[in-house]
Every structure is written in structure tokens, then in C-alpha cells.
N, C-alpha and C. Protein backbone atom coordinates (compact mmCIF):
# COMPACT_ATOMS: atom_id res chain seq x y z
N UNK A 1 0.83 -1.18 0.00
CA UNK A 1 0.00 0.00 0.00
C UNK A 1 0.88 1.25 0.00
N UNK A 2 0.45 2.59 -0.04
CA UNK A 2 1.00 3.84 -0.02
C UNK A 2 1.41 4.10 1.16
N UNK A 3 0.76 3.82 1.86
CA UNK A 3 1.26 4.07 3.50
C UNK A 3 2.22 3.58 4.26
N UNK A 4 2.82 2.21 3.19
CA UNK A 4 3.64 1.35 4.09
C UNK A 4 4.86 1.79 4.27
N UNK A 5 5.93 1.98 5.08
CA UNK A 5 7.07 2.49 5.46
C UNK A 5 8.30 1.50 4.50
N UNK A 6 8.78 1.63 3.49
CA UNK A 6 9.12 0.59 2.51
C UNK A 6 10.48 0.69 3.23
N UNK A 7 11.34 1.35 3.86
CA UNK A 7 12.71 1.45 4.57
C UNK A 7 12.59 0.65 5.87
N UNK A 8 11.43 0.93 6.77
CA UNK A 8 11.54 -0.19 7.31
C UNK A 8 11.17 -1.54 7.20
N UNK A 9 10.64 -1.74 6.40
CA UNK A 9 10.03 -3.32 5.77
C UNK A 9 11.18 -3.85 5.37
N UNK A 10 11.92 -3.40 4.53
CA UNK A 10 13.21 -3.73 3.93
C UNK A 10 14.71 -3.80 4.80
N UNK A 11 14.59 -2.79 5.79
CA UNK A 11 15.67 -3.03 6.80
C UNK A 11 15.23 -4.37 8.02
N UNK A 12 13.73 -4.32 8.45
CA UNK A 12 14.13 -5.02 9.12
C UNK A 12 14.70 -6.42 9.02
N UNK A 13 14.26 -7.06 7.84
CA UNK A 13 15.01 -8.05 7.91
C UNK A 13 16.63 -8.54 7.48
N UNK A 14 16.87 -7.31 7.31
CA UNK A 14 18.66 -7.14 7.31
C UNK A 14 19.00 -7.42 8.50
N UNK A 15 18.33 -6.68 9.76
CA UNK A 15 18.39 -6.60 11.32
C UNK A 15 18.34 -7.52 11.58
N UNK A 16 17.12 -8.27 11.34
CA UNK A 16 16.99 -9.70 12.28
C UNK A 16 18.15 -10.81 11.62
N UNK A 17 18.61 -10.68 10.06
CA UNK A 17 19.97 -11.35 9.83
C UNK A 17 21.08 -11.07 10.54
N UNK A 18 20.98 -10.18 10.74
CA UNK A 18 22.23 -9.55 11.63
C UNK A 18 22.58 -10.04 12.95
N UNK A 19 21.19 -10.31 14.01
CA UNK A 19 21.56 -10.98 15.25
C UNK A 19 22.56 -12.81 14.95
N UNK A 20 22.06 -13.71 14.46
CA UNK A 20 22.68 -14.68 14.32
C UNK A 20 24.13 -14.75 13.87
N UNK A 21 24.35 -13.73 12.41
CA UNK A 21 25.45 -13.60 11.66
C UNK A 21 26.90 -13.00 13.38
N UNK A 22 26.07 -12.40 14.41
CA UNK A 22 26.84 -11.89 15.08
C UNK A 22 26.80 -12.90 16.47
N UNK A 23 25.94 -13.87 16.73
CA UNK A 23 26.08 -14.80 17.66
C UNK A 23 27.18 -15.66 17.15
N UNK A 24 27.26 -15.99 16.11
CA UNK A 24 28.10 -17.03 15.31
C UNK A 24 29.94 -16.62 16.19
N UNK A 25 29.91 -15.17 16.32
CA UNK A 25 31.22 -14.70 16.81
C UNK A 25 31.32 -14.96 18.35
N UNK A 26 29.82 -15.59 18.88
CA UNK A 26 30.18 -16.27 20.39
C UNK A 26 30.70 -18.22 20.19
N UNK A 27 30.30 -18.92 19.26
CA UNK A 27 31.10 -19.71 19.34
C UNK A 27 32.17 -20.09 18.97
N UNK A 28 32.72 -21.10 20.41
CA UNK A 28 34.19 -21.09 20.14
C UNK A 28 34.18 -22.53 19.30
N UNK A 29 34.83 -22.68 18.03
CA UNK A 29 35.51 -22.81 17.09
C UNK A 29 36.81 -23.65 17.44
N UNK A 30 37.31 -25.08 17.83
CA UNK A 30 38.55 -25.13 17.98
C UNK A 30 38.82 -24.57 19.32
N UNK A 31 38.09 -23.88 20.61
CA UNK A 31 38.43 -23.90 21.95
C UNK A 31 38.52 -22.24 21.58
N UNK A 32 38.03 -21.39 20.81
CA UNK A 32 38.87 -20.25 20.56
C UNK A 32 37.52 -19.58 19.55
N UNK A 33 37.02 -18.45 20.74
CA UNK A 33 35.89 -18.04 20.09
C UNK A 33 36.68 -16.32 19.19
N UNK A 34 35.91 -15.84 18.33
CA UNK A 34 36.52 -14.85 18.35
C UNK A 34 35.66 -13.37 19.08
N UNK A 35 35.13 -13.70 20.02
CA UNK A 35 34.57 -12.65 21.09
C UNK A 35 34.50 -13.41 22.12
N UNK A 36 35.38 -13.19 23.08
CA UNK A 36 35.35 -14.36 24.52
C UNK A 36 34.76 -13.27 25.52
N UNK A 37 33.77 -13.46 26.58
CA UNK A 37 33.71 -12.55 27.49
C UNK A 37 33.21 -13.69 28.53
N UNK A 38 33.08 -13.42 29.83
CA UNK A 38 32.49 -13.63 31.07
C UNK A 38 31.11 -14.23 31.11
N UNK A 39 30.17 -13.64 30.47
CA UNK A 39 28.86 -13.73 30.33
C UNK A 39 28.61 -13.57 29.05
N UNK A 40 29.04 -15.12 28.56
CA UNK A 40 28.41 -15.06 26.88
C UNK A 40 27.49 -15.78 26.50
N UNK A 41 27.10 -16.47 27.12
CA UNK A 41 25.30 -16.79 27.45
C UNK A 41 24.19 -16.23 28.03
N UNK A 42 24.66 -14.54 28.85
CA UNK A 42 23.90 -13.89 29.07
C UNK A 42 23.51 -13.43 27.89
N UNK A 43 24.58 -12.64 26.54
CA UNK A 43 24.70 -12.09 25.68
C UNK A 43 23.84 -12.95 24.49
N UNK A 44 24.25 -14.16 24.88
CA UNK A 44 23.60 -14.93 23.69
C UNK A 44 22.09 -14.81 23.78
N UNK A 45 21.01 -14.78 25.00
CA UNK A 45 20.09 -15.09 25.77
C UNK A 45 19.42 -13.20 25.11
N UNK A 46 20.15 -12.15 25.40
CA UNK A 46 20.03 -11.39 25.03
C UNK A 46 19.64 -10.82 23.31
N UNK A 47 20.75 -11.38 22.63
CA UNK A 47 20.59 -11.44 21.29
C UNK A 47 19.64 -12.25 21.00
N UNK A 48 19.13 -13.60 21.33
CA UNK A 48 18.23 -14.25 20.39
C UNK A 48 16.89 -13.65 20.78
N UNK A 49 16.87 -12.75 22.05
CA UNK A 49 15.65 -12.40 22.23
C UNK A 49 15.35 -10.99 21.32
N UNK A 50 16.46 -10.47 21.42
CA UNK A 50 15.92 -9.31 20.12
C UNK A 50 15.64 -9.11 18.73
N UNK A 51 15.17 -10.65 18.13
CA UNK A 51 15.04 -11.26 16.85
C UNK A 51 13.12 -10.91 16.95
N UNK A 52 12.93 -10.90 18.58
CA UNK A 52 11.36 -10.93 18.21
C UNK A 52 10.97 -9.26 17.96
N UNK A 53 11.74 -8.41 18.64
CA UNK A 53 11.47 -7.08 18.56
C UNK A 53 11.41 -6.43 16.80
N UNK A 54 12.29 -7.22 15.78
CA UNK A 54 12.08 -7.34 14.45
C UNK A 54 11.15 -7.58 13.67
N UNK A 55 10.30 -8.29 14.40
CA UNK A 55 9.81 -9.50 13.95
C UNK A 55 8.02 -8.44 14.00
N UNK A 56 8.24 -8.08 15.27
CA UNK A 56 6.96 -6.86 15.73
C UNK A 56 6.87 -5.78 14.72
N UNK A 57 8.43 -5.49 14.17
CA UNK A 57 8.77 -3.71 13.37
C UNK A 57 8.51 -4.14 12.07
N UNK A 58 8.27 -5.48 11.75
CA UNK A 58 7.87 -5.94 9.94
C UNK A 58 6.80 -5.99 10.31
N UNK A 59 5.49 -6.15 10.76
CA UNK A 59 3.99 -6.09 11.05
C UNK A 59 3.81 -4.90 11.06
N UNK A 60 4.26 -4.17 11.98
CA UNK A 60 3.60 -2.61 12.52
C UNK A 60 4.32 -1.66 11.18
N UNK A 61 5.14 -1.74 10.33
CA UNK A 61 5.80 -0.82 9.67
C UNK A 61 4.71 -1.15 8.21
N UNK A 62 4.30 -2.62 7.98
CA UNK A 62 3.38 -2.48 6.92
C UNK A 62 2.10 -1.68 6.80
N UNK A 63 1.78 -1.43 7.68
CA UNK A 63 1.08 -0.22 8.03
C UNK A 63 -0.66 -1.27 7.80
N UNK A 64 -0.59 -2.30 8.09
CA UNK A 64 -1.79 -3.05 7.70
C UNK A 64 -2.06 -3.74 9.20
N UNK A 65 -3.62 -3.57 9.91
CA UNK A 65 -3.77 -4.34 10.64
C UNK A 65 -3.93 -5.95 10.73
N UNK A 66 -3.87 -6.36 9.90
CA UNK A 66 -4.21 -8.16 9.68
C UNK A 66 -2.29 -8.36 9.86
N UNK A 67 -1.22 -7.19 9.13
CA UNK A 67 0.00 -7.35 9.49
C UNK A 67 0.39 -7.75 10.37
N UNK A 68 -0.27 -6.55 11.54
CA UNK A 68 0.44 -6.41 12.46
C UNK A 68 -0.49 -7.24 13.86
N UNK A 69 -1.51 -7.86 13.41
CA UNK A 69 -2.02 -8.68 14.22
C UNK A 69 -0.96 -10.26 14.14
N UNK A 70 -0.95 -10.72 12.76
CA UNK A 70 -0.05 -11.58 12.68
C UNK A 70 1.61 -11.51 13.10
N UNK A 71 1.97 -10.17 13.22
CA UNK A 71 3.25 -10.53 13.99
C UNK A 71 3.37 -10.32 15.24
N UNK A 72 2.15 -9.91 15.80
CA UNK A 72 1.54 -10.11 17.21
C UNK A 72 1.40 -11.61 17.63
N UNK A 73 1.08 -12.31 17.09
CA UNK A 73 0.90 -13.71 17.21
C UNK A 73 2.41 -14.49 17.13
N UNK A 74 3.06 -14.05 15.81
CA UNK A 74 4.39 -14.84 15.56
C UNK A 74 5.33 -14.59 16.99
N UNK A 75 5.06 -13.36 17.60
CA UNK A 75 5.47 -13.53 18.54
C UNK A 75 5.58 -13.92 19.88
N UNK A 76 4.39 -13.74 20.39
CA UNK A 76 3.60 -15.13 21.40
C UNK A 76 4.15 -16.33 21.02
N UNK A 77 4.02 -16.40 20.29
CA UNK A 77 4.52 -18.24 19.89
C UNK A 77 6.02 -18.25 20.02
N UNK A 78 6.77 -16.90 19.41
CA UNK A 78 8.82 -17.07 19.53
C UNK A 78 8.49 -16.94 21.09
N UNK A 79 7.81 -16.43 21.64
CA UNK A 79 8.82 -16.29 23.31
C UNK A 79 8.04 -17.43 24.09
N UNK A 80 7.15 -17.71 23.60
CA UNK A 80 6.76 -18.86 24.71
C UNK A 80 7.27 -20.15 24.22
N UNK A 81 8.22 -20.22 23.25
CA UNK A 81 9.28 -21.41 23.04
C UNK A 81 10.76 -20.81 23.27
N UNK A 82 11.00 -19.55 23.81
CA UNK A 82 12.08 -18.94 23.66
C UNK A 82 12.62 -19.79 25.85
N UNK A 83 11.41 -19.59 26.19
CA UNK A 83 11.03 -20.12 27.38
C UNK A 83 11.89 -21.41 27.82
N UNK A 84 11.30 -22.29 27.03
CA UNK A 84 11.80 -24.12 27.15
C UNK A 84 13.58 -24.12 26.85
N UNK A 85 13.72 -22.79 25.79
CA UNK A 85 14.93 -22.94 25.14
C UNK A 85 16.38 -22.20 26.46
N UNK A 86 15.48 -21.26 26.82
CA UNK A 86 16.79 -21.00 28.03
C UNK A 86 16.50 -21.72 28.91
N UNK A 87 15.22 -22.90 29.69
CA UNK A 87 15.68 -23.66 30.77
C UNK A 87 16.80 -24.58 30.65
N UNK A 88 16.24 -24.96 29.43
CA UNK A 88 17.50 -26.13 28.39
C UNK A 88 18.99 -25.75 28.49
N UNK A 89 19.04 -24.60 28.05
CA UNK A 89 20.42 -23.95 28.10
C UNK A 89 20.97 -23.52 29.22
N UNK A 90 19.58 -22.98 30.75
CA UNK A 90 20.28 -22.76 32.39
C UNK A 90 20.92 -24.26 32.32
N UNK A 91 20.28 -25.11 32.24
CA UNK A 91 20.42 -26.69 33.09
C UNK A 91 21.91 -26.76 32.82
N UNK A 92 22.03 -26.97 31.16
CA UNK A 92 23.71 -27.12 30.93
C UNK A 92 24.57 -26.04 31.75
N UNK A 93 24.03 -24.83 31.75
CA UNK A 93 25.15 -23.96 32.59
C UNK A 93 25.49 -24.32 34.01
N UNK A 94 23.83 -24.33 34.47
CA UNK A 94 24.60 -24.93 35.65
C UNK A 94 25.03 -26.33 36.02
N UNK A 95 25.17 -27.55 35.24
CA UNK A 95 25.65 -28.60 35.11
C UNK A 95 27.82 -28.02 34.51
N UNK A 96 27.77 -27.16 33.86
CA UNK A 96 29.17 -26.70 34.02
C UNK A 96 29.45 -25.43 34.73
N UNK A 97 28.49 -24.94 35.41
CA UNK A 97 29.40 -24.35 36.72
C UNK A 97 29.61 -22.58 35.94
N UNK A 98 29.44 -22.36 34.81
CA UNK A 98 30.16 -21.17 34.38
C UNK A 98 28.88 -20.85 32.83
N UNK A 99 29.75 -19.29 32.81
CA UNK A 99 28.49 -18.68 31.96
C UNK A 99 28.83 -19.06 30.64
N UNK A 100 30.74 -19.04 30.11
CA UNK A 100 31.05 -18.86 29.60
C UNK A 100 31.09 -19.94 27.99
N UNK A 101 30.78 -19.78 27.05
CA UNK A 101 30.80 -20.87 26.00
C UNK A 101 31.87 -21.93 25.67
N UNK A 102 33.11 -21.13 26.00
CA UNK A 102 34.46 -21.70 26.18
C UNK A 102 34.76 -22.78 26.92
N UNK A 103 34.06 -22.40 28.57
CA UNK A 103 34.18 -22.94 29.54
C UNK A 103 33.02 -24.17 30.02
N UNK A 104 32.12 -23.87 28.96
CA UNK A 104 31.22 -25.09 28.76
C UNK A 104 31.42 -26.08 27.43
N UNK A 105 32.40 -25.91 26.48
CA UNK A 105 32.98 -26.75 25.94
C UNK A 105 34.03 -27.61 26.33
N UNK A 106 34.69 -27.09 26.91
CA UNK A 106 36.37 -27.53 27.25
C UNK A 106 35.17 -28.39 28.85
N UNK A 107 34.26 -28.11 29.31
CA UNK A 107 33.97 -29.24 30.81
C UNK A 107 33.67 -30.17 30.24
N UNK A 108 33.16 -30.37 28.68
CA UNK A 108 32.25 -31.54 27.93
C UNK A 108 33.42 -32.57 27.88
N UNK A 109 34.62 -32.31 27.64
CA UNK A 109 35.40 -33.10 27.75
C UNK A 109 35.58 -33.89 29.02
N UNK A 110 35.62 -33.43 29.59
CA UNK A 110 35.46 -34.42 31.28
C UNK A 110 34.08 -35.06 31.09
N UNK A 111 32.58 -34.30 31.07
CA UNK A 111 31.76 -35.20 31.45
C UNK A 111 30.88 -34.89 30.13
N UNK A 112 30.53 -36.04 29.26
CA UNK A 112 29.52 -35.04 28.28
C UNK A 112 28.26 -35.10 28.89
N UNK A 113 27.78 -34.07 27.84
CA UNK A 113 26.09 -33.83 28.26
C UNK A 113 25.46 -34.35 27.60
N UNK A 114 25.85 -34.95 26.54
CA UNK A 114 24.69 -35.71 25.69
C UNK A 114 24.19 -36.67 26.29
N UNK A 115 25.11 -37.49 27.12
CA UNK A 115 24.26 -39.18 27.68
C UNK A 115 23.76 -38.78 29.09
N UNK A 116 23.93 -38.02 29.74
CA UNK A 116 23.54 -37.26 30.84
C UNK A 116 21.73 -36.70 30.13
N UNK A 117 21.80 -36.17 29.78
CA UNK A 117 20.97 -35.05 29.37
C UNK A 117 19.84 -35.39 28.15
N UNK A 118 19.55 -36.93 27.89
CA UNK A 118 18.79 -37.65 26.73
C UNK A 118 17.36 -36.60 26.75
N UNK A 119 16.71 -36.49 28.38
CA UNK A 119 15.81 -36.19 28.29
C UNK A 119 15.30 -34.67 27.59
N UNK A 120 16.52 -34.23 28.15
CA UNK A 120 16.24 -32.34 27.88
C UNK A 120 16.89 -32.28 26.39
N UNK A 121 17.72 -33.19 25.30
CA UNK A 121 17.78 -33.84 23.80
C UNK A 121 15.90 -33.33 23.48
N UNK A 122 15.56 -34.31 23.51
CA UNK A 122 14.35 -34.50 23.01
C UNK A 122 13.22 -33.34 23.51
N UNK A 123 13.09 -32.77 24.59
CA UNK A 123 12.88 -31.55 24.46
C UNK A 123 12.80 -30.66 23.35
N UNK A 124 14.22 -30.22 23.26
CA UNK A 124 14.88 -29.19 22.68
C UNK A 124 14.58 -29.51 20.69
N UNK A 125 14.50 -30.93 21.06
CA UNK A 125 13.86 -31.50 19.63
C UNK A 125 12.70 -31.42 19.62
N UNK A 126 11.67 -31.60 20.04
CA UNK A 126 10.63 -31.33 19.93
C UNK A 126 10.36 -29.88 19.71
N UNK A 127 10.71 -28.86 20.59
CA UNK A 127 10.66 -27.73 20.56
C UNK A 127 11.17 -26.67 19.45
N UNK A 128 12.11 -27.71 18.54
CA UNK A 128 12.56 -27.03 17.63
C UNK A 128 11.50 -27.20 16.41
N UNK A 129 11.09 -28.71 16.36
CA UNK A 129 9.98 -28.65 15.53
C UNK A 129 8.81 -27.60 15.81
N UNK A 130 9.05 -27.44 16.65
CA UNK A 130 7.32 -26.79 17.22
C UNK A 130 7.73 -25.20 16.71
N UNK A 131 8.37 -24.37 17.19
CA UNK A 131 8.94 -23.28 16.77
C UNK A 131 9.43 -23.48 15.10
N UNK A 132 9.60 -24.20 14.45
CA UNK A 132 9.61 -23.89 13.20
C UNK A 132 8.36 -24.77 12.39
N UNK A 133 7.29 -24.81 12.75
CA UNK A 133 5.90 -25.22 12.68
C UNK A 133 5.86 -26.32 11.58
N UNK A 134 6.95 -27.15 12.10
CA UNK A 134 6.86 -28.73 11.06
C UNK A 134 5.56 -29.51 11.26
N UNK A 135 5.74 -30.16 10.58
CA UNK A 135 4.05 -30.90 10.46
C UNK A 135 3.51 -31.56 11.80
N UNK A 136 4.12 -32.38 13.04
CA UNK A 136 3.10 -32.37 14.21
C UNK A 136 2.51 -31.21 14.74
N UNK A 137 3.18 -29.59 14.76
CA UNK A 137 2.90 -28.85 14.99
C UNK A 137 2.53 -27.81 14.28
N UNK A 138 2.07 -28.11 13.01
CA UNK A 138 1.91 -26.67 12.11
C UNK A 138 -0.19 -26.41 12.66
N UNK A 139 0.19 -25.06 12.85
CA UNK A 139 -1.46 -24.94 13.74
C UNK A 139 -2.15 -24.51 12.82
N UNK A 140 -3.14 -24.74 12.33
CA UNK A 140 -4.58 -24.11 11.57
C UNK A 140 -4.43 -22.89 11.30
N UNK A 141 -4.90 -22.04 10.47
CA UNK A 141 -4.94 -20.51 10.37
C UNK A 141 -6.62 -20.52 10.37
């Protein structure tokens, strides 16, 4: 339509490419991330949550209410799986003791988490289907 804000329709999803392309620089690679900090699962926890604030600015910028009702919805649905996805990710932290991505790779070597952790696996599998609305979970319109 005439009304629609065509700069932001078009930027935001540069933006929301942008959060991942820049998480990618929290894992470590070979023991050796190339952004190491203290709290890089706070950061990470941080970044994936500001994918939904994008997600709101492509609805409301089309300038159409059926838009911006639907990315009202897309987003209810990202954070109430965003939910399952950081308990998943506390458990491992605090099963290694530290915030850090580095420091939760290099403990996997002593104890892994995969045979420990089958149950919260399948979780995180399920949940991934569900958040990307594969066929047990694709919901009616």
C-alpha cells in the first residue's frame, strides 16, 4: 500500500539477519571463540531475544492491521518457546558451573552432556519442531 514504510520493511530483515550472523562470533571454534567474554550466554540469551522485537517492526511498519495482528501472534509463539529454550540452556550452565561458552565446551570433555541429558535432547527436539511449525505442529490458520 501507499502508506507502508518501505525502509523499514526492507531493513528489518537485514536486522533480524544480523543478530545470528553476530552470535556465530560467540562460538568457540577449535576452543577459541573470536569474542570471549564472562557472560556469553547472558549475551547470547540477550541477542536471540531481540530477533522478536524485528519481527513486531515488519507487522507494525506495513502499516496493515491483519499485518500487524499476525506478527503479534508470531510472537507469542517465539517467546513462549524462547522459554523451554533457556531452561535447556540454564540446566547445561549450571551442570558446568560457568556462563562462559568456552568454559562449557572444554567441561564436555570431562563429562559429556549428551548421555547425561537424553531427556532435555528431546525436548529441545521437539521444541525445535514446534517453533519452526513442522508438520506435528503446524497450527490451523
Amino acid at each position: 500500500s501507499e502508506m507502508m514504510n518501505f525502509s523499514m520493511v526492507y531493513l528489518s530483515p537485514a536486522m533480524t539477519l544480523m543478530i545470528p550472523i553476530i552470535m556465530i562470533s560467540f562460538i568457540p571454534f577449535n576452543y577459541y571463540p573470536m569474542f570471549d567474554n564472562k557472560y556469553t550466554i547472558l549475551l547470547f540469551f540477550i541477542l536471540s531475544s531481540l530477533a522478536v522485537y524485528f519481527i513486531l517492526m515488519i507487522g507494525w511498519s506495513a502499516n496493515s492491521k491483519y499485518c500487524h495482528l499476525g506478527s503479534i501472534r508470531s510472537v507469542a509463539q517465539m517467546i513462549s518457546y524462547e522459554v523451554s529454550f533457556f531452561l535447556i540452556i540454564l540446566f547445561i550452565v549450571i551442570m558446568s558451573n560457568s556462563y562462559m561458552l568456552t568454559q562449557i565446551s572444554e567441561s564436555q570433555n570431562i563429562l559429556l552432556f549428551f548421555w547425561g541429558n537424553m531427556i532435555l535432547y528431546f525436548i529441545w527436539l521437539i521444541n525445535c519442531l514446534a517453533e519452526s511449525n513442522r508438520s506435528p505442529f503446524d497450527f490451523a490458520e
